[in-house]
Each structure stands twice: as structure tokens, then as C-alpha cells.
Protein backbone atom coordinates (compact mmCIF):
# COMPACT_ATOMS: atom_id res chain seq x y z
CA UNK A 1 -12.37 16.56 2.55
CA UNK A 2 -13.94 18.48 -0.16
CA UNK A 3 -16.37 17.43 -2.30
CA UNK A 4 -14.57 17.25 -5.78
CA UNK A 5 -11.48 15.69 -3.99
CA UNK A 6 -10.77 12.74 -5.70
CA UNK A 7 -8.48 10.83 -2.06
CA UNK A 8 -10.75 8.36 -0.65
CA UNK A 9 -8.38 8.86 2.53
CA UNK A 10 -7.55 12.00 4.51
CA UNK A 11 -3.88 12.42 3.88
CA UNK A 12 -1.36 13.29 6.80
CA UNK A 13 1.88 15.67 6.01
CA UNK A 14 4.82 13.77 7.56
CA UNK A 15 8.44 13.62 7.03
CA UNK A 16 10.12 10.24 7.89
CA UNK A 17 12.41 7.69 5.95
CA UNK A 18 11.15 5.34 3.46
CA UNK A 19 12.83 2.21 3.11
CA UNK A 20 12.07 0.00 0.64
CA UNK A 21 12.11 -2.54 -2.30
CA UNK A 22 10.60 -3.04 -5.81
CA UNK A 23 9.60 -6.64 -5.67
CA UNK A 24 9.23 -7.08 -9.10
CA UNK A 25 10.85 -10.63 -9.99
CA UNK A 26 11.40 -13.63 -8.35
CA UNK A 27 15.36 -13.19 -7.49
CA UNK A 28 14.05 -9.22 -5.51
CA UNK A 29 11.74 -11.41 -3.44
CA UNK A 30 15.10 -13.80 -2.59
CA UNK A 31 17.00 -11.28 -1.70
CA UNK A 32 14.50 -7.92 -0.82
CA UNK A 33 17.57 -6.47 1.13
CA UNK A 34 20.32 -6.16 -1.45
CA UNK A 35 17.91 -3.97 -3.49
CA UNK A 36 16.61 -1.33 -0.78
CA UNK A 37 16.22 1.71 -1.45
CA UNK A 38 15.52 5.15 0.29
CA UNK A 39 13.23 8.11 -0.14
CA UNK A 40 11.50 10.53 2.37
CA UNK A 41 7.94 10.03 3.39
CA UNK A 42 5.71 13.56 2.36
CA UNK A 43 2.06 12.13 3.64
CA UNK A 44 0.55 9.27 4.63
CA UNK A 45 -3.08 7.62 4.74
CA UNK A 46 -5.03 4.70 6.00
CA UNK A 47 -4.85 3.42 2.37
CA UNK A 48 -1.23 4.46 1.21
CA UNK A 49 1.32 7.26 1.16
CA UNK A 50 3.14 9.58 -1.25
CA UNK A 51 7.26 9.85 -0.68
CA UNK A 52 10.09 11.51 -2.49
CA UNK A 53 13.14 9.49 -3.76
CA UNK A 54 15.77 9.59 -6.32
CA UNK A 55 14.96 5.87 -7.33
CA UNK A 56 13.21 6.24 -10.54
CA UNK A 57 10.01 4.33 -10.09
CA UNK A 58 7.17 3.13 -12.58
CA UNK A 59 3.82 2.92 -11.90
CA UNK A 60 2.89 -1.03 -11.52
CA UNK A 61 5.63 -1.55 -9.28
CA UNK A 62 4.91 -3.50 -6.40
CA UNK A 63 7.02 -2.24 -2.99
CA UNK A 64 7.68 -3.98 0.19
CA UNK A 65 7.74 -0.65 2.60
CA UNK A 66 9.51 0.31 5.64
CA UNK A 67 8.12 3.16 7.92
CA UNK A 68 8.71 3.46 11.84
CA UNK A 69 9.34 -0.01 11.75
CA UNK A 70 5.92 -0.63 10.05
CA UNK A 71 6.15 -3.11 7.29
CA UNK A 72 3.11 -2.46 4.25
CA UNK A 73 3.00 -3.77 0.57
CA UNK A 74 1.78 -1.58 -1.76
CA UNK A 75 1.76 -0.69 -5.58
CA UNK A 76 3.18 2.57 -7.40
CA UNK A 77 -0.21 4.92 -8.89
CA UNK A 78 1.96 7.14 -10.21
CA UNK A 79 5.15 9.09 -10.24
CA UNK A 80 6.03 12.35 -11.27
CA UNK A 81 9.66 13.39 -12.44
CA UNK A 82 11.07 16.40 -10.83
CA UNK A 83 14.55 17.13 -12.10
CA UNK A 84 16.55 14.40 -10.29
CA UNK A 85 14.03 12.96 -8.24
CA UNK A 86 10.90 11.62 -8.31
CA UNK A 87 7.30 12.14 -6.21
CA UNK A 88 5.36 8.97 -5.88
CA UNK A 89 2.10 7.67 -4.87
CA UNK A 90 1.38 4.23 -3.59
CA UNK A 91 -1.74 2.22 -2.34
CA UNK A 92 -1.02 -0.16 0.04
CA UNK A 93 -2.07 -3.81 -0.78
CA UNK A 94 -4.15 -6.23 1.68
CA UNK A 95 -5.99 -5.28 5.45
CA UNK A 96 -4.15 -3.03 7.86
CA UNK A 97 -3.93 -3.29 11.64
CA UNK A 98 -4.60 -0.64 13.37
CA UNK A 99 -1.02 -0.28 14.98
CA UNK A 100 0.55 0.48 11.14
CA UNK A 101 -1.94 2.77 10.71
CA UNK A 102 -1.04 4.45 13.98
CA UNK A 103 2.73 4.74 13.00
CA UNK A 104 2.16 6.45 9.42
């Protein structure tokens, strides 16, 4: 990693499906699976991953993830509009085990 690179983890270029939920209020935590959404994975870290959807996202938003089967909470960093769809960046929330981390 260079030296003026601001990623505290390498990143990985990837290209799997995203599943997942804003979990934002108290009736998306109820009912998670009546709100999921999709988007395609573009790289992935120990400590969180950037994806491309067409759910408009705002940073803040906490996600409940879906990746390979692995299951992470994380919260949006930042998004950036482009035309109909949007690139965003999440840090995942709490430890990891060692099998997630092998999956993304």
C-alpha cells in the first residue's frame, strides 16, 4: 500500500452479489427480509467493502450484508451517484472471524 493511501485495509477486486438491508428503524429490523435489496460487490477488505447498486443509499446507513453466505453489519462512508446507480463504501461494524474474512 502506498504511503499517501489513505485504506487502512488492502482492498480485493471481486465481483459477487450483495444482498442486503438498511436497518434503519425499528419495523426494518422486524422484518429485514421484506426490504432487501441487491447490488454487485466491486472489492472487499478485512474492514469493509465497496459495491454497486441502484438503491440510492446515504451515508449513516447502517446495513445488515449478505456475501457468499457471510453475514457482516456495517455502516455507509459514502456514496457516489453515477447516473442511475450508485458506488458505495461501507465499514463493517464489530470483530470478524476469520472464515467471513476468507469468503470476501
Amino acid at each position: 500500500m502506498a504511503t499517501n493511501d489513505t485504506r487502512q485495509h488492502a482492498r480485493e477486486n471481486t465481483n459477487h452479489e450483495v444482498m442486503f438491508t438498511v436497518i434503519n428503524s425499528a419495523l426494518e429490523a422486524v422484518a429485514p427480509f421484506e426490504h432487501r435489496k441487491k447490488g454487485f460487490l466491486l472489492d472487499a477488505s478485512s474492514g469493509g467493502i465497496g459495491f454497486l447498486t441502484s438503491a440510492p443509499l446515504e451515508p449513516g446507513n447502517y446495513v445488515e450484508l449478505t456475501v457468499s453466505g457471510a453475514r457482516r453489519s456495517g455502516v455507509v462512508m459514502w456514496t457516489l451517484n453515477i447516473e442511475s446507480e450508485y458506488r458505495v463504501g461501507v465499514r463493517f461494524l464489530g470483530a470478524e472471524t476469520p472464515h467471513e474474512a476468507a469468503v470476501l
